[in-house]
Protein backbone atom coordinates (compact mmCIF):
# COMPACT_ATOMS: atom_id res chain seq x y z
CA UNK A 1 5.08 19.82 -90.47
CA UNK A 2 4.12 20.90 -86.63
CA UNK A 3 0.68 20.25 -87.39
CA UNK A 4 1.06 16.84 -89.26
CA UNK A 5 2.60 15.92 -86.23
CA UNK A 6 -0.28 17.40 -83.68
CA UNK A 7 -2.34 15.64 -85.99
CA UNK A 8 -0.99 12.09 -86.14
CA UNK A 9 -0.52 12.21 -82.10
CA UNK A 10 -4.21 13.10 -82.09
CA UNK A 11 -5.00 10.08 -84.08
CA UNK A 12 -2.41 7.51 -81.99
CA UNK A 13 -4.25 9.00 -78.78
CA UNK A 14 -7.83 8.91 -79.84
CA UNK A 15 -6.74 4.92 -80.70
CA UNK A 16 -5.26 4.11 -77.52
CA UNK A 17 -8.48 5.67 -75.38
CA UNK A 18 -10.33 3.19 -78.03
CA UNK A 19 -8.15 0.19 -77.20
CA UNK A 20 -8.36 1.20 -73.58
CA UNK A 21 -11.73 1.47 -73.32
CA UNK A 22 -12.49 -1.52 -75.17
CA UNK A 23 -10.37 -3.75 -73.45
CA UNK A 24 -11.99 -2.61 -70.06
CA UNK A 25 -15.42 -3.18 -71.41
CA UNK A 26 -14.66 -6.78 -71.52
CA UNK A 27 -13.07 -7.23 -68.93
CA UNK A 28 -14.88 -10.13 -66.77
CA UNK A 29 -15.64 -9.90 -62.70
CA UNK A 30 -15.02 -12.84 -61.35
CA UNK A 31 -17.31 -14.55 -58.87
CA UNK A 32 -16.69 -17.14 -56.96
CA UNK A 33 -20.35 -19.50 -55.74
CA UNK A 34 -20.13 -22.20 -53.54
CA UNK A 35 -22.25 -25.00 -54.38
CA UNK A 36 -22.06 -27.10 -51.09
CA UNK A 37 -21.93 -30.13 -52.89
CA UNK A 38 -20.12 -32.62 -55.17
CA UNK A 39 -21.45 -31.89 -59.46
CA UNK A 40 -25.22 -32.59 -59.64
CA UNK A 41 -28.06 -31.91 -61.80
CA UNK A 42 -29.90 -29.99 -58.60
CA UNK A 43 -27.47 -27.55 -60.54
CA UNK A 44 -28.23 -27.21 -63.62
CA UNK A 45 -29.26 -23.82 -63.75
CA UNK A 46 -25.71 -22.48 -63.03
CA UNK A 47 -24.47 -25.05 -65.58
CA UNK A 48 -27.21 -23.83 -68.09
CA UNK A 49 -25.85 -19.87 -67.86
CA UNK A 50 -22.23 -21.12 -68.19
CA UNK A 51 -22.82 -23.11 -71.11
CA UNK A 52 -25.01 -20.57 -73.34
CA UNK A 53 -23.17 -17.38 -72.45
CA UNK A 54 -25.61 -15.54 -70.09
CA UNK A 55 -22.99 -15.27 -67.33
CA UNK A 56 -20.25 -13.70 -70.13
CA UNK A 57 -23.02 -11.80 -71.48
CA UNK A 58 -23.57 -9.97 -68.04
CA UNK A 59 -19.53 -9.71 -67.91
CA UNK A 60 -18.85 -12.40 -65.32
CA UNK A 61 -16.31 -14.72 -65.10
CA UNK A 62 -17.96 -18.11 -62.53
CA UNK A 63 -16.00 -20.33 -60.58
CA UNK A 64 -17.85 -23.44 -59.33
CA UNK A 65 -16.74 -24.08 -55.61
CA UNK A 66 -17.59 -27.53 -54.59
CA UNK A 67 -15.86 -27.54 -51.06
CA UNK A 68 -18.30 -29.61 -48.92
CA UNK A 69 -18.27 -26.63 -46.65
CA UNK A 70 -20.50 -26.33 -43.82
CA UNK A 71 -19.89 -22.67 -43.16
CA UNK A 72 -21.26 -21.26 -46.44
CA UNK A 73 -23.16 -19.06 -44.01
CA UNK A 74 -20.43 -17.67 -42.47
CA UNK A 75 -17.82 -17.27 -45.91
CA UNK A 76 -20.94 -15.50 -47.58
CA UNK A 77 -21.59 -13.04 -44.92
CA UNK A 78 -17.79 -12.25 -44.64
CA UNK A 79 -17.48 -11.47 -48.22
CA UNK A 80 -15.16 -14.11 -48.41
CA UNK A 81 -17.40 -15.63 -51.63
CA UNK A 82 -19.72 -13.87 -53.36
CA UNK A 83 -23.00 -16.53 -53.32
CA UNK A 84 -23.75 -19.65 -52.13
CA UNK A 85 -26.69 -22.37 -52.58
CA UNK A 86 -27.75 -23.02 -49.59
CA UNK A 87 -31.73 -23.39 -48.11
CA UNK A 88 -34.40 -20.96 -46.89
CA UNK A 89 -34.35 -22.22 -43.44
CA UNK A 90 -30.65 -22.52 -43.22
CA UNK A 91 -30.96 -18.83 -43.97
CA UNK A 92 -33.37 -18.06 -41.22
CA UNK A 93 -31.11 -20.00 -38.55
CA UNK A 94 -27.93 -17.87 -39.64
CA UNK A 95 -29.71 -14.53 -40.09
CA UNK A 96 -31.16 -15.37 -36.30
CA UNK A 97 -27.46 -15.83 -34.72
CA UNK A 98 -26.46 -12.59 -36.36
CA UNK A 99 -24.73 -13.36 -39.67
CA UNK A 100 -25.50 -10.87 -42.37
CA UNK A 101 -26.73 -12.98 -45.32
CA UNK A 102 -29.86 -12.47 -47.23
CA UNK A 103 -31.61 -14.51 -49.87
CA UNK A 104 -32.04 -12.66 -53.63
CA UNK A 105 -33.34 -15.39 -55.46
CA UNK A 106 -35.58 -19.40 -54.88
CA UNK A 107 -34.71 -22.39 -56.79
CA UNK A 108 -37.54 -24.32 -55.23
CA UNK A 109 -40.89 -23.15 -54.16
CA UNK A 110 -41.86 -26.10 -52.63
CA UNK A 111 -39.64 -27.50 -49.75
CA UNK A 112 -38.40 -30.67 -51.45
CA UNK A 113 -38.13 -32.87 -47.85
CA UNK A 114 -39.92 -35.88 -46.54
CA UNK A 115 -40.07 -39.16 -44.74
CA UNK A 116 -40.41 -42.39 -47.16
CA UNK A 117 -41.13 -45.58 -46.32
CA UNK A 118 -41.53 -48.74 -48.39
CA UNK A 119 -45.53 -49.90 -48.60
CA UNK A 120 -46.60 -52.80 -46.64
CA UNK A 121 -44.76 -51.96 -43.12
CA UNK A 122 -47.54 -50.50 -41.69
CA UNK A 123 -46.45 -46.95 -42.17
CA UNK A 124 -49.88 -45.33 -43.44
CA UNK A 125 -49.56 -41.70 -41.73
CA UNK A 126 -47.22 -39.66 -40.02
CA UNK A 127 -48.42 -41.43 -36.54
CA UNK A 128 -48.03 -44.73 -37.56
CA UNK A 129 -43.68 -43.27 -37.38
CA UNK A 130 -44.15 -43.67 -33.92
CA UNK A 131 -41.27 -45.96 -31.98
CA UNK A 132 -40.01 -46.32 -35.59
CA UNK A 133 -36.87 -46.24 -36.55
CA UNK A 134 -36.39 -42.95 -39.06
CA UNK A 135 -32.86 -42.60 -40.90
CA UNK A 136 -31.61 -39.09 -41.54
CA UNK A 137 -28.49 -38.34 -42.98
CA UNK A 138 -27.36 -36.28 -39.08
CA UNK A 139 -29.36 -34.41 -36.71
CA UNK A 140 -28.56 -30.89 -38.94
CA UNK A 141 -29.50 -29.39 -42.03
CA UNK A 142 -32.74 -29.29 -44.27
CA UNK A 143 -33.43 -33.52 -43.96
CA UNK A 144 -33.27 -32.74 -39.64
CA UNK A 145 -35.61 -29.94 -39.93
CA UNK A 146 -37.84 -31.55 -42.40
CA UNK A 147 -38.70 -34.43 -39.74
CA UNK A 148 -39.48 -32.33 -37.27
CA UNK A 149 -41.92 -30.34 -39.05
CA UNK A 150 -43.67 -33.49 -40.35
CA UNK A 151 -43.77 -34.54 -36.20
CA UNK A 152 -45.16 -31.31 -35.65
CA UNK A 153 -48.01 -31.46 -37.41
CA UNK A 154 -49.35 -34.49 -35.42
CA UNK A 155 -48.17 -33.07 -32.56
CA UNK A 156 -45.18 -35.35 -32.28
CA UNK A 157 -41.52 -34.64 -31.14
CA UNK A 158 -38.00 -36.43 -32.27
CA UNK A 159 -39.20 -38.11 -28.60
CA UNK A 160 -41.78 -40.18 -30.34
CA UNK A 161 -39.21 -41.66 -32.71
CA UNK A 162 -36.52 -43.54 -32.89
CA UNK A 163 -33.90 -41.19 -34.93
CA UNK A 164 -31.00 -42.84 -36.58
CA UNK A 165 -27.97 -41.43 -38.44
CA UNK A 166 -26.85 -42.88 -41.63
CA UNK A 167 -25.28 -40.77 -43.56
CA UNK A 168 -26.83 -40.79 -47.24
CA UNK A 169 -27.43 -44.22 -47.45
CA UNK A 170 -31.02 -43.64 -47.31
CA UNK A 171 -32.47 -45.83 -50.05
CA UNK A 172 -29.78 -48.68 -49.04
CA UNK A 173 -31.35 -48.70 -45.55
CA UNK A 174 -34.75 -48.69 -46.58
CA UNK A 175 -34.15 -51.73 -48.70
CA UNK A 176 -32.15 -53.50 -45.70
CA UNK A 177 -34.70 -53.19 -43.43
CA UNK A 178 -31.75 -50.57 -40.96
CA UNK A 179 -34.61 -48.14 -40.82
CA UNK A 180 -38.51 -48.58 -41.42
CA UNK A 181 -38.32 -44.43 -43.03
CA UNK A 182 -35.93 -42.31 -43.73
CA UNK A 183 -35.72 -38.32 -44.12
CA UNK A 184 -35.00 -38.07 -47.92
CA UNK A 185 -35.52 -35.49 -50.97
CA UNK A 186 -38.45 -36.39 -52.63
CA UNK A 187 -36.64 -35.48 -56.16
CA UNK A 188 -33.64 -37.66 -55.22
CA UNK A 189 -34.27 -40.78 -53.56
CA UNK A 190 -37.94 -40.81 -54.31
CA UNK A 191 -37.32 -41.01 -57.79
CA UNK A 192 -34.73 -44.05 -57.66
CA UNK A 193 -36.55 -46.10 -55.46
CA UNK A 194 -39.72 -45.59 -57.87
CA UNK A 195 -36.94 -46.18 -60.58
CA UNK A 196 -36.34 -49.89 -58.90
CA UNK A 197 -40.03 -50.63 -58.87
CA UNK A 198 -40.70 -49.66 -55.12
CA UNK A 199 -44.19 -48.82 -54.06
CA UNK A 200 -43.62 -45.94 -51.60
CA UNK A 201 -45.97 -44.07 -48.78
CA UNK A 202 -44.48 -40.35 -48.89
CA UNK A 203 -45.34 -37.49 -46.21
CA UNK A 204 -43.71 -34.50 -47.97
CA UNK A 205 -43.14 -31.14 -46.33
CA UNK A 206 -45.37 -28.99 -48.50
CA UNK A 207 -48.04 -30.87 -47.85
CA UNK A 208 -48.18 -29.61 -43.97
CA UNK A 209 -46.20 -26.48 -44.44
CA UNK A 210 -45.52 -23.83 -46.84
CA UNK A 211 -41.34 -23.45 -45.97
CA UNK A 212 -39.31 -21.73 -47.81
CA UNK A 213 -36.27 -24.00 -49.67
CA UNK A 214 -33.66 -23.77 -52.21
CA UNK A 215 -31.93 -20.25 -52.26
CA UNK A 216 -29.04 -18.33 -53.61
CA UNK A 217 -27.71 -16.11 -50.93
CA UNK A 218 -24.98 -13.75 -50.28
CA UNK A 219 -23.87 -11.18 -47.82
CA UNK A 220 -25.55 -7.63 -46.48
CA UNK A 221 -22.14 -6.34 -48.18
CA UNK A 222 -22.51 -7.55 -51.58
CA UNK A 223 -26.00 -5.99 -51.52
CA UNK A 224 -24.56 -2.58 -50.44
CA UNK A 225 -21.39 -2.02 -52.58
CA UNK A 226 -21.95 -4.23 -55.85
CA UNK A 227 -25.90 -4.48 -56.46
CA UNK A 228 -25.06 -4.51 -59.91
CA UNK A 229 -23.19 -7.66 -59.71
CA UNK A 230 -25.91 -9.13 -57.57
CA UNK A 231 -28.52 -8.18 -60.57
CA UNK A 232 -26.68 -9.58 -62.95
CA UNK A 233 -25.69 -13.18 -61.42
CA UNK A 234 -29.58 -13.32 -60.78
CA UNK A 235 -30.91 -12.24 -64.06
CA UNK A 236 -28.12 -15.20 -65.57
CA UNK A 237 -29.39 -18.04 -63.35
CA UNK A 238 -33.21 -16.58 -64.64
CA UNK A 239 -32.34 -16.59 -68.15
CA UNK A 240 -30.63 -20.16 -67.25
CA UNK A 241 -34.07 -21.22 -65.48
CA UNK A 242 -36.43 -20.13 -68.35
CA UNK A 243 -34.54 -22.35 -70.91
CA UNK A 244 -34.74 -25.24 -68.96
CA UNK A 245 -38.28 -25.31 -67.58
CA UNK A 246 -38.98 -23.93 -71.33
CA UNK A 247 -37.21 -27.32 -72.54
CA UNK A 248 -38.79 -29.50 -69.83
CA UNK A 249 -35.47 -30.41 -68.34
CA UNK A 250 -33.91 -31.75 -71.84
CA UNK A 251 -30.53 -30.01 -71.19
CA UNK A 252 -28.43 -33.89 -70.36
CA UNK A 253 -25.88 -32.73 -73.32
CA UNK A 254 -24.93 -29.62 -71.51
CA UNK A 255 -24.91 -31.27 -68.03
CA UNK A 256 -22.49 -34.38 -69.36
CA UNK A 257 -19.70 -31.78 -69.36
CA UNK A 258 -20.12 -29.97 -66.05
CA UNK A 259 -21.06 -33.35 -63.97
CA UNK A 260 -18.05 -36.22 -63.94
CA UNK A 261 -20.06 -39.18 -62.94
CA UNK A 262 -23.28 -38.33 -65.52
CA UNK A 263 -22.75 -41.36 -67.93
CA UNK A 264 -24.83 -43.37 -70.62
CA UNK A 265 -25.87 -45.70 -67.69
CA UNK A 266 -27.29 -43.12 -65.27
CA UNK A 267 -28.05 -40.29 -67.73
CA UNK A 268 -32.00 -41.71 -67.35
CA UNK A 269 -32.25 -41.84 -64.10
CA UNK A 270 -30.99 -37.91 -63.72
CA UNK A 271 -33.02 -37.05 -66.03
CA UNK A 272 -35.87 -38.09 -63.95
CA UNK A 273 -34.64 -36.30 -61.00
CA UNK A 274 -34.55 -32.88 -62.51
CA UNK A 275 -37.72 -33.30 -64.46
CA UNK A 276 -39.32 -33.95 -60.75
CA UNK A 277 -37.32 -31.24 -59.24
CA UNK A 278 -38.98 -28.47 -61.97
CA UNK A 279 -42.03 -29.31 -60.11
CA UNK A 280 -40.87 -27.96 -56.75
CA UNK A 281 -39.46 -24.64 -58.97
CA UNK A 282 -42.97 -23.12 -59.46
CA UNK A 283 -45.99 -22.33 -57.95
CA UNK A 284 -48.83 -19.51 -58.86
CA UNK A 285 -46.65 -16.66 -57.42
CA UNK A 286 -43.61 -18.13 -59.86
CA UNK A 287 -46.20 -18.66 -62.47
CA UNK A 288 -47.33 -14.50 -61.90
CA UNK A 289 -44.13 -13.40 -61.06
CA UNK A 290 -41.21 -15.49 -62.85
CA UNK A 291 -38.56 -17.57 -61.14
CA UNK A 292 -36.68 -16.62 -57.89
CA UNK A 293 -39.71 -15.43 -56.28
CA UNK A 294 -41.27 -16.14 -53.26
CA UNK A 295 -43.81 -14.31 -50.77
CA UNK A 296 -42.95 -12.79 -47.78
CA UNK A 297 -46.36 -14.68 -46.35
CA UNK A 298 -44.04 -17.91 -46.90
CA UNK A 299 -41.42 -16.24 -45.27
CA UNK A 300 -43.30 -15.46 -42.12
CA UNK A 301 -44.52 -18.64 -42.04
CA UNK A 302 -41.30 -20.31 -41.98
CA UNK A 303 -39.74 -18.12 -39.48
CA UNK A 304 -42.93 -18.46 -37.14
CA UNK A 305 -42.40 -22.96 -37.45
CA UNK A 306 -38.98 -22.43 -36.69
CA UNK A 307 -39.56 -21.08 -33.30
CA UNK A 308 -42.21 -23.45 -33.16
CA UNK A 309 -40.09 -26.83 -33.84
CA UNK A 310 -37.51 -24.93 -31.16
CA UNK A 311 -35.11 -24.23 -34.11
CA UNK A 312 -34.49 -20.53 -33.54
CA UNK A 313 -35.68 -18.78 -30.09
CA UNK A 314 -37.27 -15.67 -31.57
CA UNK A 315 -38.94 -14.40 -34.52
CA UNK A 316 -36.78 -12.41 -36.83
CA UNK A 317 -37.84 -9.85 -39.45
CA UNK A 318 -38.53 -11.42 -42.50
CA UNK A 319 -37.04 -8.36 -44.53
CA UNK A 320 -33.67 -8.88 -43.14
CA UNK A 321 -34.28 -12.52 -44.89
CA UNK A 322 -35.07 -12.22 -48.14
CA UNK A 323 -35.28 -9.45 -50.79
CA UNK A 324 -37.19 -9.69 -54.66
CA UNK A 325 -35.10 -6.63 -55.21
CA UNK A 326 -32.56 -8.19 -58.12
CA UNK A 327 -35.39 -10.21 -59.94
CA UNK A 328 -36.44 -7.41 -62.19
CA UNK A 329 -33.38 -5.72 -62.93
């Protein structure tokens, strides 16, 4: 009897460990990634992992931030989130006034900024934006730093123009005539204004320089204690990238429930936009090495216009930018 009862605590142990163990196993991290914006298709990868599985597949449990934070720099490198989307440059000017952050993975390979203006206004080249009036959304961010590069190149300054801030109301002050150019993202308002029938002239970033752009980044202390975390959030979003560059941007269906305003009436138009914004997501380096890669020439190069354009006052190391680390684990 002594042993029938050894026996059938053996068994009731050996099922709790089971139950235990099981239960742990699927037991979801959460992490928390602020997007810095309202629900767009510039997201879709994020949307893509959440919708097929690859973020529960690596155990993780995503919350979409969309706080219109400015500080994502700052919340990343105190651990207060785990990622953000932010830019390449944006990155640079943080890591340069001492905030630990660090880039692990590139939407876009080619910086998607430039100046637009309508045809027939006598803007034919970047010097012809002399004494014009240029719209950016503020004097901060990727659109402010876009300009300035573009003035570089000819050897201008924001002197040499006549800089006006309007919000995002770039296409509406094209048409009005409030600006004769305007800062914009060439897979945003580029595409509507073709949309409408405009004729544009375009002076995009890449053209002139080879900047980083769209990142996922998080802090020096995510790296250190929970790498594995980091390598899995990455290899998700990669999975999530594949599928859609694999589909040519046909994911609309799975976008309709993560984006509120995507309707029957502007579901075209979106489409558009993230069709042209696969073309900024690869390069030869992507096309040899996958997505979320970029060079540390690129790097270097960005760092070096920076202090060029007066953005930062120093070169920075490069290393304590960026890391391909997490893109093959």
């Amino acid at each position: 009897m002594l042993m029938k009862k050894f026996k059938l605590l053996g068994i009731v142990f050996i099922i709790l460990i089971f139950l235990t163990s099981g239960s742990m196993a699927f037991t979801a991290e959460d992490i928390k990634i602020a997007m810095g914006y309202i629900p767009n298709v510039q997201f879709a990868p994020y949307y893509v992992a959440e919708e097929k599985g690859y973020f529960q597949k690596e155990g993780l449990n995503v919350k979409f931030d969309y706080g219109m934070s400015t500080d994502i720099m700052s919340l990343v490198s105190q651990g207060i989130i785990d990622f953000g989307i932010s830019d390449g440059d944006q990155v640079i000017v943080a890591r340069s006034r001492g905030l630990k952050v660090k880039a692990v993975y590139s939407m876009y390979v080619k910086y998607p900024v430039g100046v637009v203006a309508l045809q027939g206004k006598g803007i034919k080249n970047i010097r012809d934006l002399k004494d014009r009036r240029v719209g950016i959304p503020g004097p901060y961010g990727s659109n402010y730093i876009g300009i300035r590069i573009l003035l570089h190149s000819v050897g201008f300054t924001l002197k040499d123009i006549d800089l006006v801030s309007i919000g995002y109301t770039q296409v509406e002050s094209l048409l009005s005539g409030k600006v004769d150019a305007a800062a914009v993202y060439i897979n945003n308002e580029v595409v509507v204004l073709e949309n409408m029938g405009k004729k544009l002239v375009i002076f995009k970033v890449y053209d002139v320089s080879p900047m980083v752009s769209a990142v996922i980044v998080t802090g020096d202390r995510m790296i250190k204690d929970r790498p594995e975390t980091v390598g899995k959030f990455i290899r998700a979003v990669k999975f999530a990238s594949d599928y859609i560059y694999e589909n040519n941007g046909d994911v609309m269906d799975i976008l309709k429930k993560y984006i509120p305003t995507l309707s029957a009436q502007n579901v075209d138009i979106n489409r558009k936009v993230l069709k042209e914004s696969l073309k900024l997501w690869v390069d030869e380096d992507v096309n040899k090495y996958g997505f979320g890669y970029t060079s540390k020439s690129d790097w270097e190069k960005s760092i070096n216009t920076l202090v060029e354009i007066g953005v930062i006052d120093r070169r920075i190391n490069p290393d304590d930018c960026y890391t391909d680390d997490f893109l093959s684990k």
